[in-house]
PDB file of N, CA and C in Angstrom:
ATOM      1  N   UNK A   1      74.727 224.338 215.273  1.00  0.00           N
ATOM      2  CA  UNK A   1      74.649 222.898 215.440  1.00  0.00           C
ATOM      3  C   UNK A   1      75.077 222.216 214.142  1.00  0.00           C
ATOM      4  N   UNK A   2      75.978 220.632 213.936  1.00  0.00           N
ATOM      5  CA  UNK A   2      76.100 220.289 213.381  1.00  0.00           C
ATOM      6  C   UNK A   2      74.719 219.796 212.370  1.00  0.00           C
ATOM      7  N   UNK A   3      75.038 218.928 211.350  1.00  0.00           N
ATOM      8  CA  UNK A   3      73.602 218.553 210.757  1.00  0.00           C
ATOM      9  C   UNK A   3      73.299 217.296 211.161  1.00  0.00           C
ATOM     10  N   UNK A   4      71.777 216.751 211.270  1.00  0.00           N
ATOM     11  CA  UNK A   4      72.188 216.036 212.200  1.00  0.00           C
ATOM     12  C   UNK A   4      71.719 215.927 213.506  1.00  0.00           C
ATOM     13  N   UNK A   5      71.916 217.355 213.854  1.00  0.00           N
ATOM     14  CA  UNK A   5      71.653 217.329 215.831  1.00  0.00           C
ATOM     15  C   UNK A   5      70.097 218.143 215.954  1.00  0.00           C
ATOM     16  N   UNK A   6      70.064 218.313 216.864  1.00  0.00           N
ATOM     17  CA  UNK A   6      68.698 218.630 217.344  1.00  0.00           C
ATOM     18  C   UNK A   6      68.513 218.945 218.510  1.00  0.00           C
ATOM     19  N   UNK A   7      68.203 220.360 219.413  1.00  0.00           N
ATOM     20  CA  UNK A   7      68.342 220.808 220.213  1.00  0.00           C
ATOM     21  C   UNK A   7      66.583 220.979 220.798  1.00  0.00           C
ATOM     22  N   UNK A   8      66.052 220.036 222.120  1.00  0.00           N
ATOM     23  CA  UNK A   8      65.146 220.351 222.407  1.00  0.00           C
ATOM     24  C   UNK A   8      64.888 221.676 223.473  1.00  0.00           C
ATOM     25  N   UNK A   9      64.253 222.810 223.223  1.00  0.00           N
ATOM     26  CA  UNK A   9      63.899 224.140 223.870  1.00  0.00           C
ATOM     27  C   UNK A   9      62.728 224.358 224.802  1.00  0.00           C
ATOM     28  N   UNK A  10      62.838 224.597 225.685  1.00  0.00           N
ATOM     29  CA  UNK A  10      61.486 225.129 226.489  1.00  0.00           C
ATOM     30  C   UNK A  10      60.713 224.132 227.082  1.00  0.00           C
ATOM     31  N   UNK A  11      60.832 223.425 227.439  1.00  0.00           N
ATOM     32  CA  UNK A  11      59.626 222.379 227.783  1.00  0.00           C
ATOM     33  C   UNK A  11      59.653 222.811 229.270  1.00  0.00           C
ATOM     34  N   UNK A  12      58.195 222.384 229.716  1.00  0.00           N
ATOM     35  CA  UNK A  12      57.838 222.538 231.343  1.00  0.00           C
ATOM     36  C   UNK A  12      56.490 222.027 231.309  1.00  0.00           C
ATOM     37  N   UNK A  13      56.570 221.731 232.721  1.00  0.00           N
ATOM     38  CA  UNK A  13      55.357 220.766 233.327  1.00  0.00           C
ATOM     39  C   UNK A  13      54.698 222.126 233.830  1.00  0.00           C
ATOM     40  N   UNK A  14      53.245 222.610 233.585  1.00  0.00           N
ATOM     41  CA  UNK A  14      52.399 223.106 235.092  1.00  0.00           C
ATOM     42  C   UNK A  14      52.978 222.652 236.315  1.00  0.00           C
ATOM     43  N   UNK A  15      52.759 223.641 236.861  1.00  0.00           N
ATOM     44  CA  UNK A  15      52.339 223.210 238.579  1.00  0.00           C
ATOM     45  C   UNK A  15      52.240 222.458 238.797  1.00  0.00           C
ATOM     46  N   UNK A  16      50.581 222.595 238.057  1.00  0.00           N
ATOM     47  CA  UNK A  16      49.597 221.179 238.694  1.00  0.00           C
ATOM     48  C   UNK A  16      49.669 219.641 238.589  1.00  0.00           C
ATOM     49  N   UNK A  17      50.416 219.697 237.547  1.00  0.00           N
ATOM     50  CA  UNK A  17      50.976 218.469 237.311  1.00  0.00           C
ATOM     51  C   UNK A  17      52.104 217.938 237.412  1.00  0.00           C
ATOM     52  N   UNK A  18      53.244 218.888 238.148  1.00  0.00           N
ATOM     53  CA  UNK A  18      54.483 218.463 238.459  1.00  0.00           C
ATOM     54  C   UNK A  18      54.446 216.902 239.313  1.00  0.00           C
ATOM     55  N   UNK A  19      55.697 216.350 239.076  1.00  0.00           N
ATOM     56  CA  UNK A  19      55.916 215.221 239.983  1.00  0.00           C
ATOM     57  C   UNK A  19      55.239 213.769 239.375  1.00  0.00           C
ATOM     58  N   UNK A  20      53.960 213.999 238.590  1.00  0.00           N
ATOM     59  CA  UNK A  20      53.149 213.207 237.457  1.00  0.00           C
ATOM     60  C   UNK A  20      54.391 212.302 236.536  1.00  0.00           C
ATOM     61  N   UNK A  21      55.686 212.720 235.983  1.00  0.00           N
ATOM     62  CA  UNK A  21      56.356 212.073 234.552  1.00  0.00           C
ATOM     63  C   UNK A  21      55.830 212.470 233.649  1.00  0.00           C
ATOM     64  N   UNK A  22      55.421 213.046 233.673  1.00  0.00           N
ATOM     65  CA  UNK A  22      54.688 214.208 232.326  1.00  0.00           C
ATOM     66  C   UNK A  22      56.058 214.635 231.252  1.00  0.00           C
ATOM     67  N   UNK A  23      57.031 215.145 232.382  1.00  0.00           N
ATOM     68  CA  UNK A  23      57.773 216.167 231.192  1.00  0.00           C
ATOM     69  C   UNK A  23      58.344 214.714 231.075  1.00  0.00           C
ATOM     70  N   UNK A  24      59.100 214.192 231.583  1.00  0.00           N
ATOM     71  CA  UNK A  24      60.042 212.728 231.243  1.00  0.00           C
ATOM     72  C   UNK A  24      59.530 212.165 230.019  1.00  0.00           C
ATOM     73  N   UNK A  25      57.998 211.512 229.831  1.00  0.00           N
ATOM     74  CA  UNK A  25      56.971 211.529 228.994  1.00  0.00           C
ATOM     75  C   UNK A  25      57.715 212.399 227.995  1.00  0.00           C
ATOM     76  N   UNK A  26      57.430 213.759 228.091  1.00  0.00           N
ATOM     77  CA  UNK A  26      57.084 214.280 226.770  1.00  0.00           C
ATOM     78  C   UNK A  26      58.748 214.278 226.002  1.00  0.00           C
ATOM     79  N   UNK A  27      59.692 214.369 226.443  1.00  0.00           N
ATOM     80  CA  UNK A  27      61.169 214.358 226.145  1.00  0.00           C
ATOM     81  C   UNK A  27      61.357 212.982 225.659  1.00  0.00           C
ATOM     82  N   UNK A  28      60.724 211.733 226.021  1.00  0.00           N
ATOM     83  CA  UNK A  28      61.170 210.676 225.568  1.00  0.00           C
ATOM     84  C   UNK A  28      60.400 210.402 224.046  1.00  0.00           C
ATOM     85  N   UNK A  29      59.122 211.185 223.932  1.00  0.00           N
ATOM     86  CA  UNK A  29      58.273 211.116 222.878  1.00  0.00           C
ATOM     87  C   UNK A  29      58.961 211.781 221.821  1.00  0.00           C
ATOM     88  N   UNK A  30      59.218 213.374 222.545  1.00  0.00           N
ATOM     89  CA  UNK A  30      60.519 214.097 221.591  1.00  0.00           C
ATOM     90  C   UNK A  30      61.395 213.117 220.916  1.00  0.00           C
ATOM     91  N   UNK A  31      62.055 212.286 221.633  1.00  0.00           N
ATOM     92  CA  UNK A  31      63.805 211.791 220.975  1.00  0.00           C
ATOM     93  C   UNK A  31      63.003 210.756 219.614  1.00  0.00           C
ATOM     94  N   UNK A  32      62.159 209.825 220.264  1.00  0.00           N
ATOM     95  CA  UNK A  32      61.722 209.002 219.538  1.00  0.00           C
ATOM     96  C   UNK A  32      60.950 209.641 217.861  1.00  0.00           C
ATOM     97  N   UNK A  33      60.261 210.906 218.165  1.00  0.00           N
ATOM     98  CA  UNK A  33      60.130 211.563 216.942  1.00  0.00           C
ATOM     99  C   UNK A  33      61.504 211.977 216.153  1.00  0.00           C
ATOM    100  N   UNK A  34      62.290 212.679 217.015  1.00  0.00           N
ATOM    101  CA  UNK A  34      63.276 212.874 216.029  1.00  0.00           C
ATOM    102  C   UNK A  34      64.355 211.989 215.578  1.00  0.00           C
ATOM    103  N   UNK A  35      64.329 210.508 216.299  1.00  0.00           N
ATOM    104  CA  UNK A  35      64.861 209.414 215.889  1.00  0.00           C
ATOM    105  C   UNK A  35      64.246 208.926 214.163  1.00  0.00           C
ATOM    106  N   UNK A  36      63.167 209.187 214.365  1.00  0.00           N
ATOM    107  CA  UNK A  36      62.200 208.339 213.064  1.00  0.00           C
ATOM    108  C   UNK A  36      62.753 209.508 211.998  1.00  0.00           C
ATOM    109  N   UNK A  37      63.315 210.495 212.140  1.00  0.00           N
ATOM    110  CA  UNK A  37      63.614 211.789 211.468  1.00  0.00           C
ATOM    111  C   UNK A  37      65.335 211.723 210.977  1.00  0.00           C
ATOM    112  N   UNK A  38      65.576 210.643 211.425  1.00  0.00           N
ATOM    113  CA  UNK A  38      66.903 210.421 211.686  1.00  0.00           C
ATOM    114  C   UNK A  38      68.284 211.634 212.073  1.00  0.00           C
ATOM    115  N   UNK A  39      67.496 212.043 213.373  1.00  0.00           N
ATOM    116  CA  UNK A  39      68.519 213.105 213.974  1.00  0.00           C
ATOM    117  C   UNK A  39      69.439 212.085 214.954  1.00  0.00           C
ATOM    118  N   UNK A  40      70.746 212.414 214.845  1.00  0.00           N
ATOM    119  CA  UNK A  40      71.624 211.649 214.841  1.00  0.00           C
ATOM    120  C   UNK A  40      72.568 212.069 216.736  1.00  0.00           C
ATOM    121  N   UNK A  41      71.929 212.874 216.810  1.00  0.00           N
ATOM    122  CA  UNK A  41      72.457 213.657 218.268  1.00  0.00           C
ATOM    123  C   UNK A  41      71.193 214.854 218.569  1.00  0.00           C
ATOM    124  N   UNK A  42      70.470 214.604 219.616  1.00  0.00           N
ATOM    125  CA  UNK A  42      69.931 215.072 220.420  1.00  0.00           C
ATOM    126  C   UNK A  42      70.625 216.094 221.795  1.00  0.00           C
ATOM    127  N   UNK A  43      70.320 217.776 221.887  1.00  0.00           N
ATOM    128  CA  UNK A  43      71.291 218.446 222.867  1.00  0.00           C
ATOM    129  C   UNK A  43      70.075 218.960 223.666  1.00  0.00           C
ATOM    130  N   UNK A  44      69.828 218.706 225.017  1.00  0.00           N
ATOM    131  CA  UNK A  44      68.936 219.461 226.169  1.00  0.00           C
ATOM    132  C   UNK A  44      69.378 220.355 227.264  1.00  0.00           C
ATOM    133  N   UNK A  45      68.607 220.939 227.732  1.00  0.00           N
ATOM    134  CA  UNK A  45      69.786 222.042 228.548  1.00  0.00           C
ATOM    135  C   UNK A  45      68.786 222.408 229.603  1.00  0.00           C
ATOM    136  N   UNK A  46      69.147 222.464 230.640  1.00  0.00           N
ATOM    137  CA  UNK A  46      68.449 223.340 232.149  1.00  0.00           C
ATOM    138  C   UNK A  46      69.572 224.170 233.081  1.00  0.00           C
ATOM    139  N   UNK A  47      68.715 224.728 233.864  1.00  0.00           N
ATOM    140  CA  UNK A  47      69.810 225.365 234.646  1.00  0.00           C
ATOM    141  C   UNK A  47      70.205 224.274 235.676  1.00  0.00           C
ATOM    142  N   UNK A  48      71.087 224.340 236.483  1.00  0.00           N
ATOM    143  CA  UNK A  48      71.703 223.339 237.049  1.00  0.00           C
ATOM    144  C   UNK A  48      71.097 223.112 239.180  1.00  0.00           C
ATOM    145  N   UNK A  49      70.131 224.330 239.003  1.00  0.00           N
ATOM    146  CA  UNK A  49      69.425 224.456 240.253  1.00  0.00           C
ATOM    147  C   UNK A  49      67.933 223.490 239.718  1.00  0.00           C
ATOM    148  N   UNK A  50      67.604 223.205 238.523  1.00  0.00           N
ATOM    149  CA  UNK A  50      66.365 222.524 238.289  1.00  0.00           C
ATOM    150  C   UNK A  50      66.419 221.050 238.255  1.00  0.00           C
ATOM    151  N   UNK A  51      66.526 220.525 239.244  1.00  0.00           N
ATOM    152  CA  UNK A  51      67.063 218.986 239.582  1.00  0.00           C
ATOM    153  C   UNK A  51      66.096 217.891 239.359  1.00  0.00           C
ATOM    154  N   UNK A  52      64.806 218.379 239.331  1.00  0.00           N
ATOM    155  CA  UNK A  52      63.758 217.694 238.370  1.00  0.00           C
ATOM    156  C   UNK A  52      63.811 217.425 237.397  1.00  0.00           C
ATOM    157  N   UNK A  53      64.186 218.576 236.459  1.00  0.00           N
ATOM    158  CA  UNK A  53      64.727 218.537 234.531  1.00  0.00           C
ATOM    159  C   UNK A  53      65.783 217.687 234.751  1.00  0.00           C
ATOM    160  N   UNK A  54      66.768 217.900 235.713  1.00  0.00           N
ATOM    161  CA  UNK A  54      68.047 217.037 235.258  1.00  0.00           C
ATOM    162  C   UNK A  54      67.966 215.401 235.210  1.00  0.00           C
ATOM    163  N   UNK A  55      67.291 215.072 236.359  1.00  0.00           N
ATOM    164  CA  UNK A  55      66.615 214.043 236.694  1.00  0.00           C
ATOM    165  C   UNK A  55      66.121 213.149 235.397  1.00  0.00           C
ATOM    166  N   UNK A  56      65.068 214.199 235.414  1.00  0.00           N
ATOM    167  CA  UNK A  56      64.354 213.547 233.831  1.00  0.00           C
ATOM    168  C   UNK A  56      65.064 213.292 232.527  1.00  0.00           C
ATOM    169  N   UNK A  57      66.169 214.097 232.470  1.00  0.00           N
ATOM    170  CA  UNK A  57      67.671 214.395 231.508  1.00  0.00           C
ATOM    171  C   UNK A  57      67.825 212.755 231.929  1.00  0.00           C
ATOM    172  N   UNK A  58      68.498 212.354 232.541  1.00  0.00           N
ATOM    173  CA  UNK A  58      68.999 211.341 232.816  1.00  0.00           C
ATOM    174  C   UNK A  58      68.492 209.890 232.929  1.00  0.00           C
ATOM    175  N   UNK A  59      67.311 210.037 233.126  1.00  0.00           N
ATOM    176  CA  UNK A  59      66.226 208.696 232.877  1.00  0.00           C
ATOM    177  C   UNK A  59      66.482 208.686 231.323  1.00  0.00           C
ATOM    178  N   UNK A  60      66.200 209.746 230.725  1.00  0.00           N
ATOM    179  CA  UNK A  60      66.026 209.781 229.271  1.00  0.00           C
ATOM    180  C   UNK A  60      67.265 209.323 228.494  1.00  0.00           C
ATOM    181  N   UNK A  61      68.277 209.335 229.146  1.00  0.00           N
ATOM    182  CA  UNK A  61      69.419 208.500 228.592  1.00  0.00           C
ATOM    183  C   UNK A  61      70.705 210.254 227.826  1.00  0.00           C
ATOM    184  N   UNK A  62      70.219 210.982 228.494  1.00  0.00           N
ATOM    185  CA  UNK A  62      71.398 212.272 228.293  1.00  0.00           C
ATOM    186  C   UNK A  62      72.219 212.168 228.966  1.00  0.00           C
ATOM    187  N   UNK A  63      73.814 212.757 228.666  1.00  0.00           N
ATOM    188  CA  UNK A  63      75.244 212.365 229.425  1.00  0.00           C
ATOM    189  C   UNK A  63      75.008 213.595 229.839  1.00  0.00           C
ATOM    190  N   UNK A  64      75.585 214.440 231.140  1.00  0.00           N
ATOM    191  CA  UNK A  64      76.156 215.787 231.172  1.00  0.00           C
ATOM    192  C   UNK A  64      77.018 215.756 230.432  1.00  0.00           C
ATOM    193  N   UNK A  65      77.531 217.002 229.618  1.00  0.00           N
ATOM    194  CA  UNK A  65      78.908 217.330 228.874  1.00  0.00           C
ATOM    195  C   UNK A  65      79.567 218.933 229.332  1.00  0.00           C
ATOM    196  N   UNK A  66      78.382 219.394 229.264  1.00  0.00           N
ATOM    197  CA  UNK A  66      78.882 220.739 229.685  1.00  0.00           C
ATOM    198  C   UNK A  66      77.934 221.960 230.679  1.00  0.00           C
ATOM    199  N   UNK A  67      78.915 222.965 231.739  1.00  0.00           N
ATOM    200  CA  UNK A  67      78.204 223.586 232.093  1.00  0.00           C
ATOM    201  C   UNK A  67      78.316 224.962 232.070  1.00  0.00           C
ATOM    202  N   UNK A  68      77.323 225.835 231.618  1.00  0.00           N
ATOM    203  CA  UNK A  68      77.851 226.614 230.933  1.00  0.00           C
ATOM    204  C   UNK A  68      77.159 228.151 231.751  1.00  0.00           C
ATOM    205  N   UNK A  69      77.972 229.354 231.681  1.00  0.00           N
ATOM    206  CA  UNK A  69      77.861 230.605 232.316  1.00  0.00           C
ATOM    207  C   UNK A  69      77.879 231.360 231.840  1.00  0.00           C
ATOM    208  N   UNK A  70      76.923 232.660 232.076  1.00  0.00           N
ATOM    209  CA  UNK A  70      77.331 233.538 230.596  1.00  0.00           C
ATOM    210  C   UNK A  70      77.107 235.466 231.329  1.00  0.00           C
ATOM    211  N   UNK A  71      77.690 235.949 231.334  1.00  0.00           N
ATOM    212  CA  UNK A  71      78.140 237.439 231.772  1.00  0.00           C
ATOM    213  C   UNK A  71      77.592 238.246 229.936  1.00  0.00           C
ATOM    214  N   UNK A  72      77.148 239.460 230.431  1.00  0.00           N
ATOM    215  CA  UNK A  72      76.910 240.354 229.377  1.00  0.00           C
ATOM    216  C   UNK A  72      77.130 241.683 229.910  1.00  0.00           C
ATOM    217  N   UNK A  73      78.135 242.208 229.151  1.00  0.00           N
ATOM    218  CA  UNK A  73      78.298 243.560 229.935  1.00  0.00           C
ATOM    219  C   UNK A  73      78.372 244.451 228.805  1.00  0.00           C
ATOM    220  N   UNK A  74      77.397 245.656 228.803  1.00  0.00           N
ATOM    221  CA  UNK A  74      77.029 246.418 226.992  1.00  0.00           C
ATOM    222  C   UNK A  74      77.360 245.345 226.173  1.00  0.00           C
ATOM    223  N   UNK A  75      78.440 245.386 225.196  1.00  0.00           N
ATOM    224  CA  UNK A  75      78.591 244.474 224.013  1.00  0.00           C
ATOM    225  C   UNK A  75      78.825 243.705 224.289  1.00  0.00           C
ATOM    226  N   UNK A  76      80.203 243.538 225.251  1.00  0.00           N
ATOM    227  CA  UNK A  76      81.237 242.695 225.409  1.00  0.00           C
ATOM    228  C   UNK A  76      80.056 241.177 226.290  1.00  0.00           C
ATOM    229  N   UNK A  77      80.259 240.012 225.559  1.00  0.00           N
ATOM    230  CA  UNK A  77      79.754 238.691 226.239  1.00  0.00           C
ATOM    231  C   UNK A  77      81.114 238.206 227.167  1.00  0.00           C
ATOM    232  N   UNK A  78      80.723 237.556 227.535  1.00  0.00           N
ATOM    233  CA  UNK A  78      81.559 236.166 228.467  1.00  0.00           C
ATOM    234  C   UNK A  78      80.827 235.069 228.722  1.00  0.00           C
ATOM    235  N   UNK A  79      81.177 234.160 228.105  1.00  0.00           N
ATOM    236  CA  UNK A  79      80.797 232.228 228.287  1.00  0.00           C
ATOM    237  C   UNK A  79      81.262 231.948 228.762  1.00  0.00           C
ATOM    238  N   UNK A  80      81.779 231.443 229.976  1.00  0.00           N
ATOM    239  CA  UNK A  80      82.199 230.329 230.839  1.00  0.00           C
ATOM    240  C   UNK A  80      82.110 229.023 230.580  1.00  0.00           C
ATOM    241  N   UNK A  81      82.774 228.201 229.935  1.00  0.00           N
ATOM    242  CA  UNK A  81      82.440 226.650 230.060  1.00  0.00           C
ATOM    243  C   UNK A  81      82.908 225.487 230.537  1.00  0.00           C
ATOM    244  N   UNK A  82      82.601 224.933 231.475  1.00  0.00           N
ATOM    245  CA  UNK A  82      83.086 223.754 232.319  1.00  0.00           C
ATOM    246  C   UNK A  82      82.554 222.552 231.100  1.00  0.00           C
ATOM    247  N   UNK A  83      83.291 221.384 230.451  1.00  0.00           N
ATOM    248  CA  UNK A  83      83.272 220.267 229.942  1.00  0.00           C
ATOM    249  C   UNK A  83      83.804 219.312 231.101  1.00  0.00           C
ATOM    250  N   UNK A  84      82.377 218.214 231.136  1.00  0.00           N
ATOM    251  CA  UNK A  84      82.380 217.374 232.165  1.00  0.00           C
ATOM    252  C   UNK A  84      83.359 216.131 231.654  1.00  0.00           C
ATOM    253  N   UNK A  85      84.398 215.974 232.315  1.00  0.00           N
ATOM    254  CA  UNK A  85      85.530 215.489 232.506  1.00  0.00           C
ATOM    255  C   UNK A  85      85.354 213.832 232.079  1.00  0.00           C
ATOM    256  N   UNK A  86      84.032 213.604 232.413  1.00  0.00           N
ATOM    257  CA  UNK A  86      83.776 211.993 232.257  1.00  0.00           C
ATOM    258  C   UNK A  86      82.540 212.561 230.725  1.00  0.00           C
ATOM    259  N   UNK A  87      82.744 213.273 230.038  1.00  0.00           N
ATOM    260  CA  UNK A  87      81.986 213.404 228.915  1.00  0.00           C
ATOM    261  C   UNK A  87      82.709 212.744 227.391  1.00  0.00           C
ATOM    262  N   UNK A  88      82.407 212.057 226.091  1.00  0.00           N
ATOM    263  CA  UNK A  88      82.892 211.573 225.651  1.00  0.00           C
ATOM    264  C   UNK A  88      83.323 213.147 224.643  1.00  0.00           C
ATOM    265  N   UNK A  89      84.484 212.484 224.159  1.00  0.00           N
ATOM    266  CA  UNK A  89      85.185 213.372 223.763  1.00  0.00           C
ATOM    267  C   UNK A  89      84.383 214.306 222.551  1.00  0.00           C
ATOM    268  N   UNK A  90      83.664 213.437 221.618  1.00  0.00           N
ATOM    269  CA  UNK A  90      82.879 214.101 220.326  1.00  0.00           C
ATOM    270  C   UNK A  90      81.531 215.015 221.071  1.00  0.00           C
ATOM    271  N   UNK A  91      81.277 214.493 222.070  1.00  0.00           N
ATOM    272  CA  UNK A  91      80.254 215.645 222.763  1.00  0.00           C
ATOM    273  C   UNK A  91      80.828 216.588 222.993  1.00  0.00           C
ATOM    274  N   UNK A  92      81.842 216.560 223.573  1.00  0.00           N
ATOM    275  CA  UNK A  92      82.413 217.917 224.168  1.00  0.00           C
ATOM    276  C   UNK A  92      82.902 218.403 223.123  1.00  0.00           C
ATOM    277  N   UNK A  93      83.056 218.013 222.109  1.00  0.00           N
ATOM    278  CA  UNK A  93      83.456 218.758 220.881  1.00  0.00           C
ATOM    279  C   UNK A  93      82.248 219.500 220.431  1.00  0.00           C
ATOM    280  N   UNK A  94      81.009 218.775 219.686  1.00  0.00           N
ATOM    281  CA  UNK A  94      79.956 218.697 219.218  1.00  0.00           C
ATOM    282  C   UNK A  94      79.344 220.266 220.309  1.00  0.00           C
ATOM    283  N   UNK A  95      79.278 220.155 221.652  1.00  0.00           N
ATOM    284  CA  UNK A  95      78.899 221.313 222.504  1.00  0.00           C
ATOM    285  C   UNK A  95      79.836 222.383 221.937  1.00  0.00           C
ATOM    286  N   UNK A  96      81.248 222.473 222.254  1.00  0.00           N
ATOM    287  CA  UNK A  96      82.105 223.389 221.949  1.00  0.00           C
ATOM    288  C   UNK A  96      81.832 223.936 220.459  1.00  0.00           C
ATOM    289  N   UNK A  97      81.877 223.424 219.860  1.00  0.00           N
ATOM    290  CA  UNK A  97      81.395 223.766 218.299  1.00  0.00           C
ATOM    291  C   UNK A  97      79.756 224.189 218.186  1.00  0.00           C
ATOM    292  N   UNK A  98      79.172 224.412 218.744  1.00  0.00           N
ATOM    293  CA  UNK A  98      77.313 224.508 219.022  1.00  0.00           C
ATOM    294  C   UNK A  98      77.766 225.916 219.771  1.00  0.00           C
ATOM    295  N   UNK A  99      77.983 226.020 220.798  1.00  0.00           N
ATOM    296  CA  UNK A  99      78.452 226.907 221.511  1.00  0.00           C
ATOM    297  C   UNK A  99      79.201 228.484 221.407  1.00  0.00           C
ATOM    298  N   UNK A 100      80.309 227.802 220.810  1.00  0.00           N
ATOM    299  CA  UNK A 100      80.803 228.734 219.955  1.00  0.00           C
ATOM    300  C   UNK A 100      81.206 229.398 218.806  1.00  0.00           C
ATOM    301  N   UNK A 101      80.634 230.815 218.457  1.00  0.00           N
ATOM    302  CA  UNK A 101      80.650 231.317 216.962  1.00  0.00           C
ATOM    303  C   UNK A 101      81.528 231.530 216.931  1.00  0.00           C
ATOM    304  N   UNK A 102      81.499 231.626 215.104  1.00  0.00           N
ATOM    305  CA  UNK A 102      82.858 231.525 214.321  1.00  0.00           C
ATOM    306  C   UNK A 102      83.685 232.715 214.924  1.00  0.00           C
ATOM    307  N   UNK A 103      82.909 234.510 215.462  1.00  0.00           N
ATOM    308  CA  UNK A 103      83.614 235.671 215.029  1.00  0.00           C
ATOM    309  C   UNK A 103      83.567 235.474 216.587  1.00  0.00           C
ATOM    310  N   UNK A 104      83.846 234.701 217.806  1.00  0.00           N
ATOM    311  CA  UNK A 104      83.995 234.726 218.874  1.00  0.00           C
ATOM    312  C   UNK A 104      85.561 233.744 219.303  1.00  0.00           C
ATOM    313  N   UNK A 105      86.257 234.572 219.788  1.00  0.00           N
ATOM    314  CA  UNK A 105      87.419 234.319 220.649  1.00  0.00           C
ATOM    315  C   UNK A 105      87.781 233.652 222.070  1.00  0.00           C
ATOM    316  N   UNK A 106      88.356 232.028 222.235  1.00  0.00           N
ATOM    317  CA  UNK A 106      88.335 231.107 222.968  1.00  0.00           C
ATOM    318  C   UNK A 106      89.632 231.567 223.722  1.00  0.00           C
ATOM    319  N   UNK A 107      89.541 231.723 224.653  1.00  0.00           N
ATOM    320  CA  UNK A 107      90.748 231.027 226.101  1.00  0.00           C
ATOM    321  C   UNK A 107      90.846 230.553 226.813  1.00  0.00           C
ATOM    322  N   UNK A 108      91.255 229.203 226.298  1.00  0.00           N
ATOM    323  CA  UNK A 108      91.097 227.683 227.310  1.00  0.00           C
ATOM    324  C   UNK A 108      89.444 227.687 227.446  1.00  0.00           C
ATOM    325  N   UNK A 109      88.691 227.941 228.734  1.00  0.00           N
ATOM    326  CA  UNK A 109      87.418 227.108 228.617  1.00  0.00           C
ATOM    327  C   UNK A 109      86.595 228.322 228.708  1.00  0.00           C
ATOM    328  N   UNK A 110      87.564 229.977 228.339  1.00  0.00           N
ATOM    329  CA  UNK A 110      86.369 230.874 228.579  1.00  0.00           C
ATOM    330  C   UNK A 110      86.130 231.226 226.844  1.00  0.00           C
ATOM    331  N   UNK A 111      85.034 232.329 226.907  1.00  0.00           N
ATOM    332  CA  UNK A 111      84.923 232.627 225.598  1.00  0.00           C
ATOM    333  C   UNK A 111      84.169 233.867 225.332  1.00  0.00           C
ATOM    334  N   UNK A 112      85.078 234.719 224.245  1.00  0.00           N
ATOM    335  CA  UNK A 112      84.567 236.076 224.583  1.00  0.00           C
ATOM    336  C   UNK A 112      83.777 236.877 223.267  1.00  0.00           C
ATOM    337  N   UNK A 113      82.919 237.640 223.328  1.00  0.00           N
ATOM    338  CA  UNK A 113      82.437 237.912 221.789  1.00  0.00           C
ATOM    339  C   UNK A 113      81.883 239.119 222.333  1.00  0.00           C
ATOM    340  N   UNK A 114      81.252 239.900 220.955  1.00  0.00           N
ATOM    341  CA  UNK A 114      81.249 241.384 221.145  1.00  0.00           C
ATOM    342  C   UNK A 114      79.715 241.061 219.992  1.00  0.00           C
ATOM    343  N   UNK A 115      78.433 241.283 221.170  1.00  0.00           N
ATOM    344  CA  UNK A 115      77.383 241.356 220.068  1.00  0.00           C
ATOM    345  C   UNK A 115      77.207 242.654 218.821  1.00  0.00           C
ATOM    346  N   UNK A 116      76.640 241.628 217.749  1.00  0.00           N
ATOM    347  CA  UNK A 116      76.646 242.523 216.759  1.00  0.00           C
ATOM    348  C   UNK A 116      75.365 243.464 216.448  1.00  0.00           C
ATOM    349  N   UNK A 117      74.443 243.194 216.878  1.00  0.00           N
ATOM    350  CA  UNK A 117      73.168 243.748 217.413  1.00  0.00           C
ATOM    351  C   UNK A 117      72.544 244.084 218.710  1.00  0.00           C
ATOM    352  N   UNK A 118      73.116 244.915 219.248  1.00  0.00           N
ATOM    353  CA  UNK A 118      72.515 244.636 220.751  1.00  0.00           C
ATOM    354  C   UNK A 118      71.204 245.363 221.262  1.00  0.00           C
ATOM    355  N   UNK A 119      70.564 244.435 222.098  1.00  0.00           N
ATOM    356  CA  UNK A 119      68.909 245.124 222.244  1.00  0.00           C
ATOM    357  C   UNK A 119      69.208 246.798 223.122  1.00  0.00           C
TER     358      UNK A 119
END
């Protein structure tokens, strides 16, 4: 990530409290902390079947930019990345550059790398 940005991880509602605005809540509390912190770009991510998170993505004032796929076969990775067409151009940069490491090899929107540690 550039400096600057700030990538929120993991968040989830219980069960029991789904449907409440809880997580919406807690993501908008997020930005506003790391606003006072002066993080300058905020990046969130779900899978694209969780239409609740996305939902809440979008109240919260997040653009889609990118969607992203990822294959692991022994070493060899594969990223897939779709950049959303109506995304502004420095996001889709800002993702592309977040996304992809330096010792990893781009073609057009795929992207291929060979882990250097593998479990």
């Amino acid at each position: 990530m550039q400096p600057g940005d700030a990538y929120i991880w993991h968040c989830e509602t219980g069960p029991a409290h789904r449907g409440e605005g809880l997580y919406g809540a807690l993501v908008g509390y997020i930005i506003g902390r790391l606003r006072g912190e002066a993080v300058r770009r905020v990046w969130i991510g779900a899978n694209l079947e969780n239409q609740p998170s996305l939902r809440a993505f979008a109240r919260a004032g997040f653009l889609p930019v990118v969607a992203v796929a990822h294959i692991r076969v022994a070493r060899l990775c594969c990223l897939w990345l779709r950049f959303q067409t109506s995304a502004p151009r420095d996001l889709v940069e800002g993702a592309r550059h977040m996304l992809i490491a330096p010792h990893e090899r781009a073609w057009r929107s795929l992207v291929f790398g060979m882990l250097q540690n593998p479990p």
